[in-house]
PDB file of N, CA and C in Angstrom:
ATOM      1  N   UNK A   1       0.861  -1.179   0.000  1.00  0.00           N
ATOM      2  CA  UNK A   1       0.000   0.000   0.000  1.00  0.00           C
ATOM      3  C   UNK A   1       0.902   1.234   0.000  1.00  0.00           C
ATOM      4  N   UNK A   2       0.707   2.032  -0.836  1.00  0.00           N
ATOM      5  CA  UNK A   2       1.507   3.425  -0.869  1.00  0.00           C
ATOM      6  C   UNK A   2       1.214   4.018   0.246  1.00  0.00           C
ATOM      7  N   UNK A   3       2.065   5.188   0.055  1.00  0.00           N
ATOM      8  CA  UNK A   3       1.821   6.177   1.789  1.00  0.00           C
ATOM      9  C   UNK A   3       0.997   7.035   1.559  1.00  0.00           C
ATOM     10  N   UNK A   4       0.182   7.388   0.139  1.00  0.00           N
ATOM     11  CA  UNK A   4      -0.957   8.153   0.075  1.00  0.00           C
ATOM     12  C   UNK A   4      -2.174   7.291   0.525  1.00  0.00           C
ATOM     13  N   UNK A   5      -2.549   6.600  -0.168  1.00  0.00           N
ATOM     14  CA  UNK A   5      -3.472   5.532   0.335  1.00  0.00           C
ATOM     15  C   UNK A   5      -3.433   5.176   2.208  1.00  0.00           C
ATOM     16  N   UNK A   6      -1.953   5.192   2.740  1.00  0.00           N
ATOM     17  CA  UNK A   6      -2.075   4.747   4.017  1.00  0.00           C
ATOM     18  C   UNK A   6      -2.799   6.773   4.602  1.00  0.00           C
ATOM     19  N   UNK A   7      -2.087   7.198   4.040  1.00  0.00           N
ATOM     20  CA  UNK A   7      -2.713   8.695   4.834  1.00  0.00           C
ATOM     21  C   UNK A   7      -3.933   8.794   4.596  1.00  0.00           C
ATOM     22  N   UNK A   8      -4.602   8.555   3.087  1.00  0.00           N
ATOM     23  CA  UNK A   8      -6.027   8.585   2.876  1.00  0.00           C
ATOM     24  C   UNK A   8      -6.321   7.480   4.317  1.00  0.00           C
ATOM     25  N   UNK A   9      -6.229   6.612   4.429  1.00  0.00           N
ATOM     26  CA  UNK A   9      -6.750   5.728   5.168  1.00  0.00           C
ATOM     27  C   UNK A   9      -7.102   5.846   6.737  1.00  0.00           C
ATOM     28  N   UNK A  10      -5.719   6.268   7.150  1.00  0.00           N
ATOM     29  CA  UNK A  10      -5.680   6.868   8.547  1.00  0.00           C
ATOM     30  C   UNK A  10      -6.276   7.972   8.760  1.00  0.00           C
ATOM     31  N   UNK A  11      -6.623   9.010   7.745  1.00  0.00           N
ATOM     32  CA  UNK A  11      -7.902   9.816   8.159  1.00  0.00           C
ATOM     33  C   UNK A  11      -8.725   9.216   7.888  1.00  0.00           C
ATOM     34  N   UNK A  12      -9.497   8.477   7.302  1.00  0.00           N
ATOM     35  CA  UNK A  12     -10.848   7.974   7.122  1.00  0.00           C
ATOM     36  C   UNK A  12     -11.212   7.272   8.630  1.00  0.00           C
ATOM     37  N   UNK A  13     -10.302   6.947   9.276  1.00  0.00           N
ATOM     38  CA  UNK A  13     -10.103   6.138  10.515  1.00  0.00           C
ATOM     39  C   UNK A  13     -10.750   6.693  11.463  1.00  0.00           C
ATOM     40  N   UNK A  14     -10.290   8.037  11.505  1.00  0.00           N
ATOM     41  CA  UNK A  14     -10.539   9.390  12.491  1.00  0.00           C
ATOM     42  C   UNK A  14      -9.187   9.721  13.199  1.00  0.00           C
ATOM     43  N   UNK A  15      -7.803   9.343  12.293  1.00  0.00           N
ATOM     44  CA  UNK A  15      -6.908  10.916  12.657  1.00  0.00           C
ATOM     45  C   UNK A  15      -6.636  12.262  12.554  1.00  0.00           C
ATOM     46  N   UNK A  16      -6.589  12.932  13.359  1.00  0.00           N
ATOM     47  CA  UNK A  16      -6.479  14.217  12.987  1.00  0.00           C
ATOM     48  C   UNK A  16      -5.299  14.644  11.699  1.00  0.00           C
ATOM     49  N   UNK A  17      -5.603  15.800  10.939  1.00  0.00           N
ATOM     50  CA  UNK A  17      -4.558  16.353  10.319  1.00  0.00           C
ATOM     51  C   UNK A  17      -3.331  16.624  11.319  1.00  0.00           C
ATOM     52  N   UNK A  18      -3.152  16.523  12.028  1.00  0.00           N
ATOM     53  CA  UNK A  18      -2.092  16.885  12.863  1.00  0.00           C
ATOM     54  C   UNK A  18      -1.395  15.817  13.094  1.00  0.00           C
ATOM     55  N   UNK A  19      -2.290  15.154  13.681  1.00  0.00           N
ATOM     56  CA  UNK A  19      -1.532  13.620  13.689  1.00  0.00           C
ATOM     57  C   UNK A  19      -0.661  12.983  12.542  1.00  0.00           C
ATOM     58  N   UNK A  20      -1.635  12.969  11.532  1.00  0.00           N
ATOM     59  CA  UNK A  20      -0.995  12.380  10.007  1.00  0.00           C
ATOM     60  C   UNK A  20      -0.216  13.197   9.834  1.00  0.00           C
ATOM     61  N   UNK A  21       0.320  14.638  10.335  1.00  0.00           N
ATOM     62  CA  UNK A  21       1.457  15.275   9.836  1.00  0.00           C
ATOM     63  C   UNK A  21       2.421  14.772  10.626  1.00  0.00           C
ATOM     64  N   UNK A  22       2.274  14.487  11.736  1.00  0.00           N
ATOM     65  CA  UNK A  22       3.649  13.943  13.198  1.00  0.00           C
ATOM     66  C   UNK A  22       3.784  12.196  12.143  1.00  0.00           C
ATOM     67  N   UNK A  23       2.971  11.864  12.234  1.00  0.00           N
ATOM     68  CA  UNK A  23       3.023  10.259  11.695  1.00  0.00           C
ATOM     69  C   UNK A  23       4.073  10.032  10.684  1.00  0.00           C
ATOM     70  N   UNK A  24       3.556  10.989   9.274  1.00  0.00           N
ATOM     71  CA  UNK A  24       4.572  10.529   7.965  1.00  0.00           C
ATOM     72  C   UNK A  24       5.039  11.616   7.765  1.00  0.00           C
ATOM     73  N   UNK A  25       5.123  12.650   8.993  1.00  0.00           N
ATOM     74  CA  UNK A  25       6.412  14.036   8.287  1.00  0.00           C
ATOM     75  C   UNK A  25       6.304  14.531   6.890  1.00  0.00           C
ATOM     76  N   UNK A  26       4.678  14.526   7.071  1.00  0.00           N
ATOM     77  CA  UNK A  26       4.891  15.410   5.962  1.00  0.00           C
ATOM     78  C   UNK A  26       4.160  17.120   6.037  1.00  0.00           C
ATOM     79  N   UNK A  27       3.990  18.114   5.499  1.00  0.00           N
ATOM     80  CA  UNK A  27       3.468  19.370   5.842  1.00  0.00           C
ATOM     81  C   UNK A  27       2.346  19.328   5.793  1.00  0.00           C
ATOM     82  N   UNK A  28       1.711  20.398   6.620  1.00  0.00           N
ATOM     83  CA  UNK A  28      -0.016  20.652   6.219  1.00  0.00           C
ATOM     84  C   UNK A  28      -0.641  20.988   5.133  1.00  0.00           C
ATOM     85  N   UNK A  29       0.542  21.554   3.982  1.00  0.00           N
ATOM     86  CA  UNK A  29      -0.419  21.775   2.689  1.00  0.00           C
ATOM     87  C   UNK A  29      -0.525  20.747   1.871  1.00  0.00           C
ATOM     88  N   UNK A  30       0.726  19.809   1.831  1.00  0.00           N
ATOM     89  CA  UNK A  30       0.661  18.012   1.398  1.00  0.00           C
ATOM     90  C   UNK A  30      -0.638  17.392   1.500  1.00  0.00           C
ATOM     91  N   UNK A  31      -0.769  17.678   3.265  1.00  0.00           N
ATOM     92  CA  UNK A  31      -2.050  16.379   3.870  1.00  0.00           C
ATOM     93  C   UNK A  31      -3.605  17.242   3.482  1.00  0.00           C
ATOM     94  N   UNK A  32      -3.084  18.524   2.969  1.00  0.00           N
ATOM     95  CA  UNK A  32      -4.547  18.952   2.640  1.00  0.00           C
ATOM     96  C   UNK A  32      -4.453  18.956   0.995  1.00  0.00           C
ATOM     97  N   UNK A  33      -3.604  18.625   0.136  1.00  0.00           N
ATOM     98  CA  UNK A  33      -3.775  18.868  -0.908  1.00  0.00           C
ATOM     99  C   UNK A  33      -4.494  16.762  -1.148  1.00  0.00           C
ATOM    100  N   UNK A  34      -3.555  16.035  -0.477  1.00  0.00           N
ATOM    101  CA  UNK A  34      -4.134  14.491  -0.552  1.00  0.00           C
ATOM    102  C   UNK A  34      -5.610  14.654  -0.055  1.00  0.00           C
ATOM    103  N   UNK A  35      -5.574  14.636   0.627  1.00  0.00           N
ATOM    104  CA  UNK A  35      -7.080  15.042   1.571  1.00  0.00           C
ATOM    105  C   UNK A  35      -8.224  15.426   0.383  1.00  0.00           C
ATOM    106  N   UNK A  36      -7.719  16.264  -0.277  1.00  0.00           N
ATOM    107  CA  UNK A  36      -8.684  17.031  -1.041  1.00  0.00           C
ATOM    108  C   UNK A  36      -8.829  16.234  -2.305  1.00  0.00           C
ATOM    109  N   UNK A  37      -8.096  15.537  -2.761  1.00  0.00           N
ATOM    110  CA  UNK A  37      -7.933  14.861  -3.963  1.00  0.00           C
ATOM    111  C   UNK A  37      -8.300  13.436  -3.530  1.00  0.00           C
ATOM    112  N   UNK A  38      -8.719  12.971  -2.681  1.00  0.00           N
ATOM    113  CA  UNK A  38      -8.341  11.950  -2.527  1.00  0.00           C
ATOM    114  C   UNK A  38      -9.015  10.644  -3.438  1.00  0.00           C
ATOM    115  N   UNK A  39     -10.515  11.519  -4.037  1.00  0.00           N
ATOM    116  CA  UNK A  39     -11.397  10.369  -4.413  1.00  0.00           C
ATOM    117  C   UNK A  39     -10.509  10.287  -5.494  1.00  0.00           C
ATOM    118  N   UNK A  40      -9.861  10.996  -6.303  1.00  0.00           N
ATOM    119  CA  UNK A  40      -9.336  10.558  -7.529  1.00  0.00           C
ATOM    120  C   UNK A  40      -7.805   9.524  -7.287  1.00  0.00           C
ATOM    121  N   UNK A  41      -7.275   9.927  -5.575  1.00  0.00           N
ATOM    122  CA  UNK A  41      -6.056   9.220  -5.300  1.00  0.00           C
ATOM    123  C   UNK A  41      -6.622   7.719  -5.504  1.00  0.00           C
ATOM    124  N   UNK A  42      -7.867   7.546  -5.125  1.00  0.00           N
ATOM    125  CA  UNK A  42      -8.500   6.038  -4.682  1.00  0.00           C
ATOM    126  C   UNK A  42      -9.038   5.475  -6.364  1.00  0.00           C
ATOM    127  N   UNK A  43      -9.239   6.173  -7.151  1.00  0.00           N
ATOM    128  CA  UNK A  43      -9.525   5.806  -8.542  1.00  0.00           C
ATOM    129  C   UNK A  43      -7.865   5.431  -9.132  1.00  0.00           C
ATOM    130  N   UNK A  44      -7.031   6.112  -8.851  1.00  0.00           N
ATOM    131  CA  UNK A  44      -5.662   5.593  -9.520  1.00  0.00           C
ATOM    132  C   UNK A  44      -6.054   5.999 -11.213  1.00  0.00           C
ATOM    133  N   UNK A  45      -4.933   5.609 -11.919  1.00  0.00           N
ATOM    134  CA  UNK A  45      -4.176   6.219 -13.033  1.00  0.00           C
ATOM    135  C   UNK A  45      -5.464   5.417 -14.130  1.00  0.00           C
ATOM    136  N   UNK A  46      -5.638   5.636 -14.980  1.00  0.00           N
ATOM    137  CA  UNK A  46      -6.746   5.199 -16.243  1.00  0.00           C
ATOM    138  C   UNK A  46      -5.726   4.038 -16.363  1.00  0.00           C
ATOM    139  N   UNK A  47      -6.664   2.702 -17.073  1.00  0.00           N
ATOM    140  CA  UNK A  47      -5.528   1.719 -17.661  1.00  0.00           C
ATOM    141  C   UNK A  47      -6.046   1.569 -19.223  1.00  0.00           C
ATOM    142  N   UNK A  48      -4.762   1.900 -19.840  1.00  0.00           N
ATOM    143  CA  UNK A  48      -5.152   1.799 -21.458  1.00  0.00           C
ATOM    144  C   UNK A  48      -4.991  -0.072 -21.748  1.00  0.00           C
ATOM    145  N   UNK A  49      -5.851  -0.311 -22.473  1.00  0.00           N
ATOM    146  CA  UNK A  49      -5.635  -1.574 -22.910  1.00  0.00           C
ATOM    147  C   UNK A  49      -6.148  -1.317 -24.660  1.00  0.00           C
ATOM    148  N   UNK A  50      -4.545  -2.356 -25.348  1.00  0.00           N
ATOM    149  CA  UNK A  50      -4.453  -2.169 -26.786  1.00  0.00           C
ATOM    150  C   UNK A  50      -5.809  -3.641 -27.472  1.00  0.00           C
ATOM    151  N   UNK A  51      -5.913  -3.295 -28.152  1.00  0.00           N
ATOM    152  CA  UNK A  51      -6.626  -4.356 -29.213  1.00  0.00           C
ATOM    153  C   UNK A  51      -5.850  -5.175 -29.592  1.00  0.00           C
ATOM    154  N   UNK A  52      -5.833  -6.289 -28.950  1.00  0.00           N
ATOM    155  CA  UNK A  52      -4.784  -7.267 -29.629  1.00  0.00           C
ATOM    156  C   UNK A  52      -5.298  -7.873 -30.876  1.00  0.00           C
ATOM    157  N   UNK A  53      -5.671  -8.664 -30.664  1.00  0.00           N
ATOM    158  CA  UNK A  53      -6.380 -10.092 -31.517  1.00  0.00           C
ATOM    159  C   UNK A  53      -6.001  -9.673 -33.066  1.00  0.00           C
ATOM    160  N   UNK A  54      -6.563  -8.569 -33.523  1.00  0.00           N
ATOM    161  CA  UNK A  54      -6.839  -7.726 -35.030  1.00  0.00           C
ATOM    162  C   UNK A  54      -5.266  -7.795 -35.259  1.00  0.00           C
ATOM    163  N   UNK A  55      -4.525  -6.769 -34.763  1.00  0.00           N
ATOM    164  CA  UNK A  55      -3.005  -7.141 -34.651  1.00  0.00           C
ATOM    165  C   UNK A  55      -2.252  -7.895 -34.908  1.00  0.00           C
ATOM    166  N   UNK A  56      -2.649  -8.842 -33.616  1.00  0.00           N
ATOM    167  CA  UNK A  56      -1.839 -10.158 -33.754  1.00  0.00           C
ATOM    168  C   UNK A  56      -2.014 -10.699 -34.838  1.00  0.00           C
ATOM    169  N   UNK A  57      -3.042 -10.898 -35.939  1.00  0.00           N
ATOM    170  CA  UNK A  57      -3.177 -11.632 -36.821  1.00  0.00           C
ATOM    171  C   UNK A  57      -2.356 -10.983 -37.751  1.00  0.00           C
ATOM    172  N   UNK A  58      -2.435  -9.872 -37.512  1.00  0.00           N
ATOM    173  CA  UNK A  58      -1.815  -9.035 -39.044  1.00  0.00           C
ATOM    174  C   UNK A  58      -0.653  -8.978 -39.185  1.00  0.00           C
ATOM    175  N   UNK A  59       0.103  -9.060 -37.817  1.00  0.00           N
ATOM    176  CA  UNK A  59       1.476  -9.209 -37.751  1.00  0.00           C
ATOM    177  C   UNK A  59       1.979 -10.619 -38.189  1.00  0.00           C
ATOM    178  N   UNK A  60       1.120 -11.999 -37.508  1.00  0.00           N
ATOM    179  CA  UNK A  60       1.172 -12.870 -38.117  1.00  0.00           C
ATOM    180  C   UNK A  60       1.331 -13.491 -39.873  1.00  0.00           C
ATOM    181  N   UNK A  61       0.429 -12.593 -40.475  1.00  0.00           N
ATOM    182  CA  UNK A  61       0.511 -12.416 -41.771  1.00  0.00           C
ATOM    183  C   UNK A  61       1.477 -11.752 -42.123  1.00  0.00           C
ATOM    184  N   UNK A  62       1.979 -10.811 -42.224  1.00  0.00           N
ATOM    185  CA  UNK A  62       2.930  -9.977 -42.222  1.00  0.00           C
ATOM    186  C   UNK A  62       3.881 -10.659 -42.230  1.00  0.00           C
ATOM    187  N   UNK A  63       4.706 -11.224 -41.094  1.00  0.00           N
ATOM    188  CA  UNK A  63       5.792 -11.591 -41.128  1.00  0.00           C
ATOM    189  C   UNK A  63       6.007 -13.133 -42.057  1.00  0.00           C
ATOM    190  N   UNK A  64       4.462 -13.919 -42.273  1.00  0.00           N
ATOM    191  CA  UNK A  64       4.608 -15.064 -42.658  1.00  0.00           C
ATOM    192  C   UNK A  64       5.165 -14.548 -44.141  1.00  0.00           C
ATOM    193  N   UNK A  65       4.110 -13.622 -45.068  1.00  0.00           N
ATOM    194  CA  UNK A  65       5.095 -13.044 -45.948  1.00  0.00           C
ATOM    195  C   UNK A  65       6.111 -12.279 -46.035  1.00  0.00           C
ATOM    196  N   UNK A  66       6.764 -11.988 -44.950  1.00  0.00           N
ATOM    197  CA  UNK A  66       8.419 -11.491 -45.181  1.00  0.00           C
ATOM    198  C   UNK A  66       9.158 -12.952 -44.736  1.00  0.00           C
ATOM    199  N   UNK A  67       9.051 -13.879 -44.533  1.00  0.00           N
ATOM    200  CA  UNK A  67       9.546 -14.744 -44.199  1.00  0.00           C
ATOM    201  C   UNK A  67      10.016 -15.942 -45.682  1.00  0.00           C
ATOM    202  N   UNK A  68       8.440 -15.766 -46.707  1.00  0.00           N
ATOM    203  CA  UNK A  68       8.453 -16.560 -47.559  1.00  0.00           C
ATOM    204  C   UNK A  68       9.347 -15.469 -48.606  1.00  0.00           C
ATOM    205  N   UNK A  69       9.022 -14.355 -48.831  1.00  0.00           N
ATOM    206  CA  UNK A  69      10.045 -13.666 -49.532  1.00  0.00           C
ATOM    207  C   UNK A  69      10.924 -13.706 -49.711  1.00  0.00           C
ATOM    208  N   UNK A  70      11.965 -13.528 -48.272  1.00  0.00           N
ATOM    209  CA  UNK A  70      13.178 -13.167 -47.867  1.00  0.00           C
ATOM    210  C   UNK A  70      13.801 -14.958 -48.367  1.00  0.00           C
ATOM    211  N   UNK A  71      12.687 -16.472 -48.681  1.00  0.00           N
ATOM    212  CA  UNK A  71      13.018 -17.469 -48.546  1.00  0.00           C
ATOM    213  C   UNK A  71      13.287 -17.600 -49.592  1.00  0.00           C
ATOM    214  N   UNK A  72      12.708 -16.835 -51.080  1.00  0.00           N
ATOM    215  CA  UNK A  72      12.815 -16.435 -52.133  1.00  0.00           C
ATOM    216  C   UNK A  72      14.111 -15.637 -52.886  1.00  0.00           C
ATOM    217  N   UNK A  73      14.645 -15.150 -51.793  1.00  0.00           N
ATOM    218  CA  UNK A  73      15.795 -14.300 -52.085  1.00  0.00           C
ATOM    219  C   UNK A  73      15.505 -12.567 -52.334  1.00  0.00           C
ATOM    220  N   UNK A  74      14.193 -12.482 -52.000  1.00  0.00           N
ATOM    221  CA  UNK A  74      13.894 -11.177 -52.511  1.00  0.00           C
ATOM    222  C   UNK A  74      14.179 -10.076 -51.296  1.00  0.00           C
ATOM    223  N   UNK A  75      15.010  -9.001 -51.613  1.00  0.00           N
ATOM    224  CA  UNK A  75      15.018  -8.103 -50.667  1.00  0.00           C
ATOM    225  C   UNK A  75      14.204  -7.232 -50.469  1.00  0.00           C
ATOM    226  N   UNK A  76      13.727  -7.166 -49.228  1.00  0.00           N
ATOM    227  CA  UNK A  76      12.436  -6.530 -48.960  1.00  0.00           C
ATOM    228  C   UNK A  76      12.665  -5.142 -48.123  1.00  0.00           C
ATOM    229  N   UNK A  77      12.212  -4.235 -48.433  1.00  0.00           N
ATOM    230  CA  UNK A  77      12.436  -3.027 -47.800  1.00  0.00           C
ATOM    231  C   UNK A  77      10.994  -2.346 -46.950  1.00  0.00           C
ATOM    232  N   UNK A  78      11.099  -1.513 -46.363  1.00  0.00           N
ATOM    233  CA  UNK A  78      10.162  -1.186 -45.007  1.00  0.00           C
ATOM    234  C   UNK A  78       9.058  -0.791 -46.179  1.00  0.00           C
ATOM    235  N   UNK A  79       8.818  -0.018 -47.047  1.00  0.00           N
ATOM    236  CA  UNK A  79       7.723   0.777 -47.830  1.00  0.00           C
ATOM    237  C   UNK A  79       7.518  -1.020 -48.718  1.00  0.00           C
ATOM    238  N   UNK A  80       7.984  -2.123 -48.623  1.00  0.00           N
ATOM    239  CA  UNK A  80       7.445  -3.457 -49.308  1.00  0.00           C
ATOM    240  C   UNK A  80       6.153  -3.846 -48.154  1.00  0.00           C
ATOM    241  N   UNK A  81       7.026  -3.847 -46.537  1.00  0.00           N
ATOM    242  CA  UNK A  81       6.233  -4.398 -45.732  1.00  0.00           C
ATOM    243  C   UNK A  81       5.242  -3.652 -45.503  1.00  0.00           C
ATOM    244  N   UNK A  82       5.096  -2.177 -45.563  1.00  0.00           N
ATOM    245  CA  UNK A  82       4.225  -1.325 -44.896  1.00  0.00           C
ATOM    246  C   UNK A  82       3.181  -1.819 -46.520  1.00  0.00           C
ATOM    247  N   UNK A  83       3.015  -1.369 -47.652  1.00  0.00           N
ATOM    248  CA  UNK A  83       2.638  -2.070 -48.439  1.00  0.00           C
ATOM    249  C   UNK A  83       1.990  -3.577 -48.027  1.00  0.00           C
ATOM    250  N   UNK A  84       2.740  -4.399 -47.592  1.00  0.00           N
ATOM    251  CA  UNK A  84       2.225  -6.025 -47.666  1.00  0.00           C
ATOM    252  C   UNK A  84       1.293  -5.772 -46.704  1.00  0.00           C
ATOM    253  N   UNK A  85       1.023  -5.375 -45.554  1.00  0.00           N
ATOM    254  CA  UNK A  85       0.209  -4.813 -44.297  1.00  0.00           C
ATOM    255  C   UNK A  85      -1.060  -4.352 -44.499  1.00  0.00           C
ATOM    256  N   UNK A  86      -1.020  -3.537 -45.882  1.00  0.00           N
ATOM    257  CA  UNK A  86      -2.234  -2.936 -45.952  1.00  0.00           C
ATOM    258  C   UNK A  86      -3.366  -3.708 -46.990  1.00  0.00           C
TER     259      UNK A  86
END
């Protein structure tokens, strides 16, 4: 547990701001700026999640033909693959 979360916590408890400042040393405009923020401290950071599946296949394809190419002898350059991709 982080030490924001433990300070959110220990006030929710019923410590005083004073206390939580003697506790984790930190200043009064800190424990009032956490304090004040806190519902968003307790939501935490957005989580991006990518689209795999669509991807994965395409990369799959992709490389299966740079693979049979390159097996061919043919030299393949980035504007071949970006090309083969689409």
């Amino acid at each position: 547990m982080s030490e924001k979360f433990e300070v959110i916590s220990d006030y929710e408890k019923g410590m005083t701001r004073l206390q939580l400042m003697e506790k984790y040393g930190l200043k009064k405009t800190t424990i009032h700026d956490l304090l004040k923020s806190k519902d968003k401290e307790k939501k935490g950071k957005p989580v991006y999640r990518k689209r795999r599946l669509a991807q994965e296949n395409l990369d799959e394809a992709v490389y299966k033909w740079y693979t049979q190419e390159r097996a061919e002898g043919v030299a393949v350059r980035g504007i071949d693959i970006q090309h083969a991709a689409q």
